[in-house]
PDB file of N, CA and C in Angstrom:
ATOM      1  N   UNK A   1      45.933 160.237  65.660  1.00  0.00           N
ATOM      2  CA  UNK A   1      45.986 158.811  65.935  1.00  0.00           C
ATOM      3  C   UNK A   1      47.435 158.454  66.237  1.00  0.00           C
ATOM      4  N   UNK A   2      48.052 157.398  67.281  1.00  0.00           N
ATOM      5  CA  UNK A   2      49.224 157.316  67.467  1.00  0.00           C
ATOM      6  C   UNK A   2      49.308 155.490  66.858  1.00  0.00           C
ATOM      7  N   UNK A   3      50.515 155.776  66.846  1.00  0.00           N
ATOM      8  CA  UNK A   3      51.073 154.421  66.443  1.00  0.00           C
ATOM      9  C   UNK A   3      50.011 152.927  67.003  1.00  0.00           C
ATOM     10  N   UNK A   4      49.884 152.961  68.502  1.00  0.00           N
ATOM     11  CA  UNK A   4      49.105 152.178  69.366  1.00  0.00           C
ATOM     12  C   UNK A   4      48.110 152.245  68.908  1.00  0.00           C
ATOM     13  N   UNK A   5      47.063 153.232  68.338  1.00  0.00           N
ATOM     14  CA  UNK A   5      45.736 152.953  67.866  1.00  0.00           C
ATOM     15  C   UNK A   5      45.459 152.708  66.619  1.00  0.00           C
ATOM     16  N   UNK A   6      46.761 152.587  66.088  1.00  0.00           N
ATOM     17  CA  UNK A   6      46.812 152.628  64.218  1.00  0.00           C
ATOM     18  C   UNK A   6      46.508 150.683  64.273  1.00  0.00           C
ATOM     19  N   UNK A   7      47.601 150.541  65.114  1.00  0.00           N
ATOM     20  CA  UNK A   7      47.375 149.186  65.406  1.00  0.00           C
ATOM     21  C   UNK A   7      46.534 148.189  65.888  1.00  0.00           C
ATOM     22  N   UNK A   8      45.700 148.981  66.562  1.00  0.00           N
ATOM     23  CA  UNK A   8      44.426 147.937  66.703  1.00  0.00           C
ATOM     24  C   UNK A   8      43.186 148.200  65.871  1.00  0.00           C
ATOM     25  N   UNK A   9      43.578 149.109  65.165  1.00  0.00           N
ATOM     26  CA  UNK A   9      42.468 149.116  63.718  1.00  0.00           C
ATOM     27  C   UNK A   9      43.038 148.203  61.967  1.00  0.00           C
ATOM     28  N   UNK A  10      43.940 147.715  61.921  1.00  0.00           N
ATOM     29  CA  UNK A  10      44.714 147.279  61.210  1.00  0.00           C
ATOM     30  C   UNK A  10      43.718 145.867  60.465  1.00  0.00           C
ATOM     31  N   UNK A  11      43.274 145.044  61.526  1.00  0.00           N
ATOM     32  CA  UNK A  11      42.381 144.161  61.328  1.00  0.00           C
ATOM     33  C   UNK A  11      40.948 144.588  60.235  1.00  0.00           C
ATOM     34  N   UNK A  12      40.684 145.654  61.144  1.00  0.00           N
ATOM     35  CA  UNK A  12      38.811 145.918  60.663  1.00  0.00           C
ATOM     36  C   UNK A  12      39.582 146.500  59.428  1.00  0.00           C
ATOM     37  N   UNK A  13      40.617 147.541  58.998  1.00  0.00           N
ATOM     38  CA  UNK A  13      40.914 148.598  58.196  1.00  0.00           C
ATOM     39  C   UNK A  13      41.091 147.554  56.492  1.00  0.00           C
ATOM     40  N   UNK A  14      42.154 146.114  57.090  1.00  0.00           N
ATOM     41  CA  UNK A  14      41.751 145.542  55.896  1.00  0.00           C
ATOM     42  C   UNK A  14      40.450 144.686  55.410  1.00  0.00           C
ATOM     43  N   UNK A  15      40.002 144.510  56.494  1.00  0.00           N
ATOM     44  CA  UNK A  15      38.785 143.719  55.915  1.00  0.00           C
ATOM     45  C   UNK A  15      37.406 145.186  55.609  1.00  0.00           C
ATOM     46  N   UNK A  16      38.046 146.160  55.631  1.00  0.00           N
ATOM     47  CA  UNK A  16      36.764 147.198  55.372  1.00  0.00           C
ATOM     48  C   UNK A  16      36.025 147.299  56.050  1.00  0.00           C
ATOM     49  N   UNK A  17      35.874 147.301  57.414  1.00  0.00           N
ATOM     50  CA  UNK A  17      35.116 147.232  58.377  1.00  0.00           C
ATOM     51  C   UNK A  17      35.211 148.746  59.364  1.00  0.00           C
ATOM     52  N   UNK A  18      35.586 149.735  59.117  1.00  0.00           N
ATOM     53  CA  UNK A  18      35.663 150.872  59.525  1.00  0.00           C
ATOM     54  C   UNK A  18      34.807 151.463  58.896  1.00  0.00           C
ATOM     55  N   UNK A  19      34.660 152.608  60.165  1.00  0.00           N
ATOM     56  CA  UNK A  19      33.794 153.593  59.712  1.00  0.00           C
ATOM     57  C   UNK A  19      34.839 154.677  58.793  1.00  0.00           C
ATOM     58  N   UNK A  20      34.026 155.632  57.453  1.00  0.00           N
ATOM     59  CA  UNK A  20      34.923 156.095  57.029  1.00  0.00           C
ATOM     60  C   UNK A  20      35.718 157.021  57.740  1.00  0.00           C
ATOM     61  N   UNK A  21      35.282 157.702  58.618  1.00  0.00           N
ATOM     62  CA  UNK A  21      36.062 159.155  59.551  1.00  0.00           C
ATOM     63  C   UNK A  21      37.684 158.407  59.968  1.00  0.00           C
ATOM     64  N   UNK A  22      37.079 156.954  60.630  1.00  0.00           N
ATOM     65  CA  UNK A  22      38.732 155.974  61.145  1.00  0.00           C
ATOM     66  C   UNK A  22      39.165 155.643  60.154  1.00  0.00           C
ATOM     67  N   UNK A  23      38.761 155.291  59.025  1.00  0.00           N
ATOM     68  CA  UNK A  23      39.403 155.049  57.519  1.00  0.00           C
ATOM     69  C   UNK A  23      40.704 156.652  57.174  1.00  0.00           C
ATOM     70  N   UNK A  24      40.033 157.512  57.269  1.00  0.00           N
ATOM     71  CA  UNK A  24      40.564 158.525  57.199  1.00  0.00           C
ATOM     72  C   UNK A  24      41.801 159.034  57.526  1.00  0.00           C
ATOM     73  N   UNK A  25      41.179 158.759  59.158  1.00  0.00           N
ATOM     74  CA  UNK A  25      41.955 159.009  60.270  1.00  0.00           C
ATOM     75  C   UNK A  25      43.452 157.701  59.988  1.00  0.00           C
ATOM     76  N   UNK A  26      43.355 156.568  60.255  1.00  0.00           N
ATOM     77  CA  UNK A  26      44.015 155.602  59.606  1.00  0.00           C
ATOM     78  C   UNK A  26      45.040 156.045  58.309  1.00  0.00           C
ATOM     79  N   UNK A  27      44.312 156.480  57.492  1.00  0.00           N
ATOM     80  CA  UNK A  27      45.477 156.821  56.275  1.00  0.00           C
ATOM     81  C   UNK A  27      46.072 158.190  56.719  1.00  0.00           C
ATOM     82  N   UNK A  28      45.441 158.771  57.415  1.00  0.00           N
ATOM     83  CA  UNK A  28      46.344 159.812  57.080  1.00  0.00           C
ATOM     84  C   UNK A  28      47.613 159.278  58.198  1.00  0.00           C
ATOM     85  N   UNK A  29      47.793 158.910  59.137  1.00  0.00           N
ATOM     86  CA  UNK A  29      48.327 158.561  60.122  1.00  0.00           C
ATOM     87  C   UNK A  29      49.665 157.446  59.314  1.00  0.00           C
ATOM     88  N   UNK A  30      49.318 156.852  58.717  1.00  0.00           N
ATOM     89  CA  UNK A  30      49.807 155.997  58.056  1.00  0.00           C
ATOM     90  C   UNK A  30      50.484 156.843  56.589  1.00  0.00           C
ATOM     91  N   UNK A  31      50.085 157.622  56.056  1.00  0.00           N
ATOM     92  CA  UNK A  31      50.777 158.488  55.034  1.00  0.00           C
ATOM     93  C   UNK A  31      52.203 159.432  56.030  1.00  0.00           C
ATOM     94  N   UNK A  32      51.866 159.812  57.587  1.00  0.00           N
ATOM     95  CA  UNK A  32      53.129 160.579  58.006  1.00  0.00           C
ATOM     96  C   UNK A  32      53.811 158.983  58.805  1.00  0.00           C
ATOM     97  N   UNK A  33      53.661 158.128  58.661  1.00  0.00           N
ATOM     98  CA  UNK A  33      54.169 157.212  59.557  1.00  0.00           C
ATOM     99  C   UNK A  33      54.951 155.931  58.784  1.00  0.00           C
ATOM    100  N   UNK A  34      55.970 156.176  58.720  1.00  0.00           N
ATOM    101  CA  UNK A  34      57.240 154.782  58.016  1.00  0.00           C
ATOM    102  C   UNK A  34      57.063 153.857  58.699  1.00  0.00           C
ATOM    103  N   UNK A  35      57.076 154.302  59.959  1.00  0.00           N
ATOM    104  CA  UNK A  35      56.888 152.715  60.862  1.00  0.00           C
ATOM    105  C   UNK A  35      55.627 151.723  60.759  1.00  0.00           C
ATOM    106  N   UNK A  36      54.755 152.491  60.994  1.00  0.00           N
ATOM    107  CA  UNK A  36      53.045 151.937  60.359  1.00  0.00           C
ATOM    108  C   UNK A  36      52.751 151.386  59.244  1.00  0.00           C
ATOM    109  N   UNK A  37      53.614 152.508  58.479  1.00  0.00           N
ATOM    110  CA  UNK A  37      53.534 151.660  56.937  1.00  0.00           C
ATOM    111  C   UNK A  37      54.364 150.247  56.777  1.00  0.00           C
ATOM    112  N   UNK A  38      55.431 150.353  57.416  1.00  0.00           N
ATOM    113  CA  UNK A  38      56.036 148.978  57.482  1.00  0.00           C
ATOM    114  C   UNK A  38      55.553 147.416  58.604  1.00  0.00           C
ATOM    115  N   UNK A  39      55.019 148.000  59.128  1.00  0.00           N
ATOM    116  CA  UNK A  39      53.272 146.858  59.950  1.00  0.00           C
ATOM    117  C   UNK A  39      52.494 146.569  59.383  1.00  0.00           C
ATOM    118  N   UNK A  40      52.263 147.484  58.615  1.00  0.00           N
ATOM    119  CA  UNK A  40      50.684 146.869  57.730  1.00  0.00           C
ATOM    120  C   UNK A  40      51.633 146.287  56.767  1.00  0.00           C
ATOM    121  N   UNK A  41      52.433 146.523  56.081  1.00  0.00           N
ATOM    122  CA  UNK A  41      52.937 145.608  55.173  1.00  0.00           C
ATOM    123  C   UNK A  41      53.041 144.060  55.793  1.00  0.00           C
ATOM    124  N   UNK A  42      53.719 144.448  56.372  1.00  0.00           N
ATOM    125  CA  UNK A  42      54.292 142.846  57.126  1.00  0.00           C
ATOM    126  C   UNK A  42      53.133 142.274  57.654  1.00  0.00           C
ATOM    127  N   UNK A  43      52.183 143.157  58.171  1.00  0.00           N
ATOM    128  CA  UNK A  43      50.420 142.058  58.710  1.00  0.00           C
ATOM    129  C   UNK A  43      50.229 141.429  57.375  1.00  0.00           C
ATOM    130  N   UNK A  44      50.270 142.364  56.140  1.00  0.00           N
ATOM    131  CA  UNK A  44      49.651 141.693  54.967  1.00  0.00           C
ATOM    132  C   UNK A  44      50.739 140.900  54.459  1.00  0.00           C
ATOM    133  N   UNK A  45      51.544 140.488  54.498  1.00  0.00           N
ATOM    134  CA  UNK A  45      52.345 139.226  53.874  1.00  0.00           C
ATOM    135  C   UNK A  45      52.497 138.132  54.903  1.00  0.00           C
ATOM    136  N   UNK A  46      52.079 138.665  56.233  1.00  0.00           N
ATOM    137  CA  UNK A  46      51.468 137.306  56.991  1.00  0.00           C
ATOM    138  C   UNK A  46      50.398 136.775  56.858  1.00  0.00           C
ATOM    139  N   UNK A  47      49.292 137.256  56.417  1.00  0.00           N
ATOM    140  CA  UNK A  47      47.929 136.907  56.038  1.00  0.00           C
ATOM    141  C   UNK A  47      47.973 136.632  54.700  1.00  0.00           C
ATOM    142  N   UNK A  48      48.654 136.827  53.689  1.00  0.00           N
ATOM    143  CA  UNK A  48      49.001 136.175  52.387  1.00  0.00           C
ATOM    144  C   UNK A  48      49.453 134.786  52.602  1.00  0.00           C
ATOM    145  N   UNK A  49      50.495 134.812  53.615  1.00  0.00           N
ATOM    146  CA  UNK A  49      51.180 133.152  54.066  1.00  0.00           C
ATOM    147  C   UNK A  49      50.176 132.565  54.625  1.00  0.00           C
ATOM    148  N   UNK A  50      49.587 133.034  55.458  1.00  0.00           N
ATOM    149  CA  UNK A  50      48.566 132.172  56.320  1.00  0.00           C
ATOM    150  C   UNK A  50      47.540 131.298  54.816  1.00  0.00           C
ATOM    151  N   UNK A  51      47.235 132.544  53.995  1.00  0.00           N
ATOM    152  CA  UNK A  51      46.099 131.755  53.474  1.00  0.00           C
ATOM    153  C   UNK A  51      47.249 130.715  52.380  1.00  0.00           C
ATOM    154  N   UNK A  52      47.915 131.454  52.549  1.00  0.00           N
ATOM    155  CA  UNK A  52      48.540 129.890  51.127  1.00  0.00           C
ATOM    156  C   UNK A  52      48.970 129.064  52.022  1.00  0.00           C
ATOM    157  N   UNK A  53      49.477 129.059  53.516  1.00  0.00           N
ATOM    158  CA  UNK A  53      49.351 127.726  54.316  1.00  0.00           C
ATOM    159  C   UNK A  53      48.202 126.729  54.039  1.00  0.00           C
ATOM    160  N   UNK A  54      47.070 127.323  54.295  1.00  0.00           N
ATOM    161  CA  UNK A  54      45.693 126.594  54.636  1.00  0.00           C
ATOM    162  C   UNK A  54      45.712 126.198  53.191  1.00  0.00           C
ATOM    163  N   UNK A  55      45.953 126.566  52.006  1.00  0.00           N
ATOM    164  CA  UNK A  55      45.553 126.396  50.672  1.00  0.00           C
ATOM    165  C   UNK A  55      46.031 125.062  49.972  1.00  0.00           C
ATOM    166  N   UNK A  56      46.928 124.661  51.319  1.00  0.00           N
ATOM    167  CA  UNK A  56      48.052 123.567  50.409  1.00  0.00           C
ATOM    168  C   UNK A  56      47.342 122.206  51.864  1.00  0.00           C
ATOM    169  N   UNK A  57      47.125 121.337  50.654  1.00  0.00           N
ATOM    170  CA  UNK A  57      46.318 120.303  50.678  1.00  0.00           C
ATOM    171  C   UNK A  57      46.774 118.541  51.441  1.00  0.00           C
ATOM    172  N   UNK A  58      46.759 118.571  52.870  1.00  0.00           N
ATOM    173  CA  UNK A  58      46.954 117.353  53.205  1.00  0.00           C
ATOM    174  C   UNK A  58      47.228 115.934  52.946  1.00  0.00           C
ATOM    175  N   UNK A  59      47.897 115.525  52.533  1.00  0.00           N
ATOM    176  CA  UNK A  59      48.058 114.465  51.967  1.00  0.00           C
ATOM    177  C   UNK A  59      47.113 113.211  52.552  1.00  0.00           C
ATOM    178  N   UNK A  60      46.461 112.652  51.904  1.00  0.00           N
ATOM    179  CA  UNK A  60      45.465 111.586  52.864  1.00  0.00           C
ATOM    180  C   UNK A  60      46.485 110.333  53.725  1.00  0.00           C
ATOM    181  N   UNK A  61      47.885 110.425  53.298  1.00  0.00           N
ATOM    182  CA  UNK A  61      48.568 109.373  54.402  1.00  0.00           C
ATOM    183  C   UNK A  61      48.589 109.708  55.455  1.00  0.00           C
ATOM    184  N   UNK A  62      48.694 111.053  56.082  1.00  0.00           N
ATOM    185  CA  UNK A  62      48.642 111.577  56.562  1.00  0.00           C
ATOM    186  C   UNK A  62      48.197 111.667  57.858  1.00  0.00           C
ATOM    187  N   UNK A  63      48.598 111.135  59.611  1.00  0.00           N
ATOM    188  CA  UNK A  63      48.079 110.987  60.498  1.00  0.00           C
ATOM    189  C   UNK A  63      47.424 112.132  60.733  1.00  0.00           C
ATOM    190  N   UNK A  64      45.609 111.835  61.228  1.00  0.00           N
ATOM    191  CA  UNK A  64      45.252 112.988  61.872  1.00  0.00           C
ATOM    192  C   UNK A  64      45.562 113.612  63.413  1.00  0.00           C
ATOM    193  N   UNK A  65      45.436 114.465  63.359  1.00  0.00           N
ATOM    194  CA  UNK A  65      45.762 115.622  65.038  1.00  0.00           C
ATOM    195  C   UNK A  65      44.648 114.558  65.923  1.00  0.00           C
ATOM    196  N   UNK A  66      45.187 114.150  66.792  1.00  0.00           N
ATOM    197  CA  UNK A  66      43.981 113.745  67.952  1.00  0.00           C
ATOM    198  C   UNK A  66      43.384 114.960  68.428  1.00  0.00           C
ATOM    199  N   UNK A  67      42.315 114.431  68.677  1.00  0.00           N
ATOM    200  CA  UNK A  67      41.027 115.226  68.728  1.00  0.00           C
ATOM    201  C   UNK A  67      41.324 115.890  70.123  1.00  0.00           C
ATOM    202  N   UNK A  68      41.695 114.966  71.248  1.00  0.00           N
ATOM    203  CA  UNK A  68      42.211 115.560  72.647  1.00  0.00           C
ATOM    204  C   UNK A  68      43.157 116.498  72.922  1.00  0.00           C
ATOM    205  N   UNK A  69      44.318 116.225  71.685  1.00  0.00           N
ATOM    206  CA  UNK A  69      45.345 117.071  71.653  1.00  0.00           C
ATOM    207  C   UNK A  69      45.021 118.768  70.945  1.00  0.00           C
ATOM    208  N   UNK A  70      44.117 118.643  70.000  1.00  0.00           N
ATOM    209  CA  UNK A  70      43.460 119.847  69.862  1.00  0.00           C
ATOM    210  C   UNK A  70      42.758 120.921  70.776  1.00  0.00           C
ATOM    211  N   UNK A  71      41.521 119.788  71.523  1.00  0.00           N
ATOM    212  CA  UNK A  71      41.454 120.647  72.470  1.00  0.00           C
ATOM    213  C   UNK A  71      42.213 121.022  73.131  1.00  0.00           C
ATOM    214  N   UNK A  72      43.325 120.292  73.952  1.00  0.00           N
ATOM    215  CA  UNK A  72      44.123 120.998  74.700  1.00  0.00           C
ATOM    216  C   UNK A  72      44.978 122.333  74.475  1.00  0.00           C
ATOM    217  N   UNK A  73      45.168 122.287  73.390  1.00  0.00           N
ATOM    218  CA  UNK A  73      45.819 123.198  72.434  1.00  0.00           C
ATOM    219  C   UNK A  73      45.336 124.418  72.293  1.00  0.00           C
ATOM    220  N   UNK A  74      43.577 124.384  71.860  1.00  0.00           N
ATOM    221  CA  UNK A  74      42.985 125.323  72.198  1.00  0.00           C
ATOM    222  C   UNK A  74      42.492 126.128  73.589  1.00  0.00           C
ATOM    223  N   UNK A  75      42.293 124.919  74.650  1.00  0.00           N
ATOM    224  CA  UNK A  75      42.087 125.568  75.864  1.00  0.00           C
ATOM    225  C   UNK A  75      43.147 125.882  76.412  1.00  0.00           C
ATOM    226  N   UNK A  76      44.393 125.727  75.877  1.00  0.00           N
ATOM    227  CA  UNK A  76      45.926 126.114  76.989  1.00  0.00           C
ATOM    228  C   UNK A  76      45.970 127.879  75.682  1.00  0.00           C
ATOM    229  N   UNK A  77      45.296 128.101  74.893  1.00  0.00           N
ATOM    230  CA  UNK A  77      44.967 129.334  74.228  1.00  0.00           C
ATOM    231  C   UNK A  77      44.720 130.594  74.825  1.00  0.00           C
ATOM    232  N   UNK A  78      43.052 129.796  75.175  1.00  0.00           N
ATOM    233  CA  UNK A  78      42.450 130.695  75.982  1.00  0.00           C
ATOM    234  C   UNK A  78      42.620 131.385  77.151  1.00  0.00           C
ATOM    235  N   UNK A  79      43.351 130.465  78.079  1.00  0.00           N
ATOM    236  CA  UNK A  79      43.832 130.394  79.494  1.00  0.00           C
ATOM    237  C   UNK A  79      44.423 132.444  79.752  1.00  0.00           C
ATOM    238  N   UNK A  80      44.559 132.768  80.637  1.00  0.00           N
ATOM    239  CA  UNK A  80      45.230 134.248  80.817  1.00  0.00           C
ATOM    240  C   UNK A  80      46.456 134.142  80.693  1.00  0.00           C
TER     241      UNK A  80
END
């Protein structure tokens, strides 16, 4: 497995969504690899922040996001 494919399994690998052979394949790749190991770290202390972002609670004074400006936000996302 090279660096490039370690990385697009990173997602399924923490949520347990691999098959075991890529589980495998994955650690071992990641046991000879410093660099890999230091990605998955850093994915997982971004996804630690993310959820304690969402966790912390809006204040009700609080103007809401216009609804238009969202979409736009999301469809200038999608765009190529």
């Amino acid at each position: 497995m090279t660096c490039r494919e370690a990385t697009e399994f990173i997602m399924d690998y923490l949520a347990g969504q691999l098959d075991e052979d890529v589980v495998q394949r994955f650690e071992r790749h990641l046991s000879r690899c410093p660099a890999c190991r230091a990605y998955i770290a850093t994915y997982r202390a971004t996804l630690a922040m993310e959820r304690e972002a969402f966790e912390v609670a809006v204040p009700a004074d609080e103007p809401e996001v216009p609804e238009d400006l969202v979409r736009g936000i999301l469809e200038a996302t999608r765009r190529p």
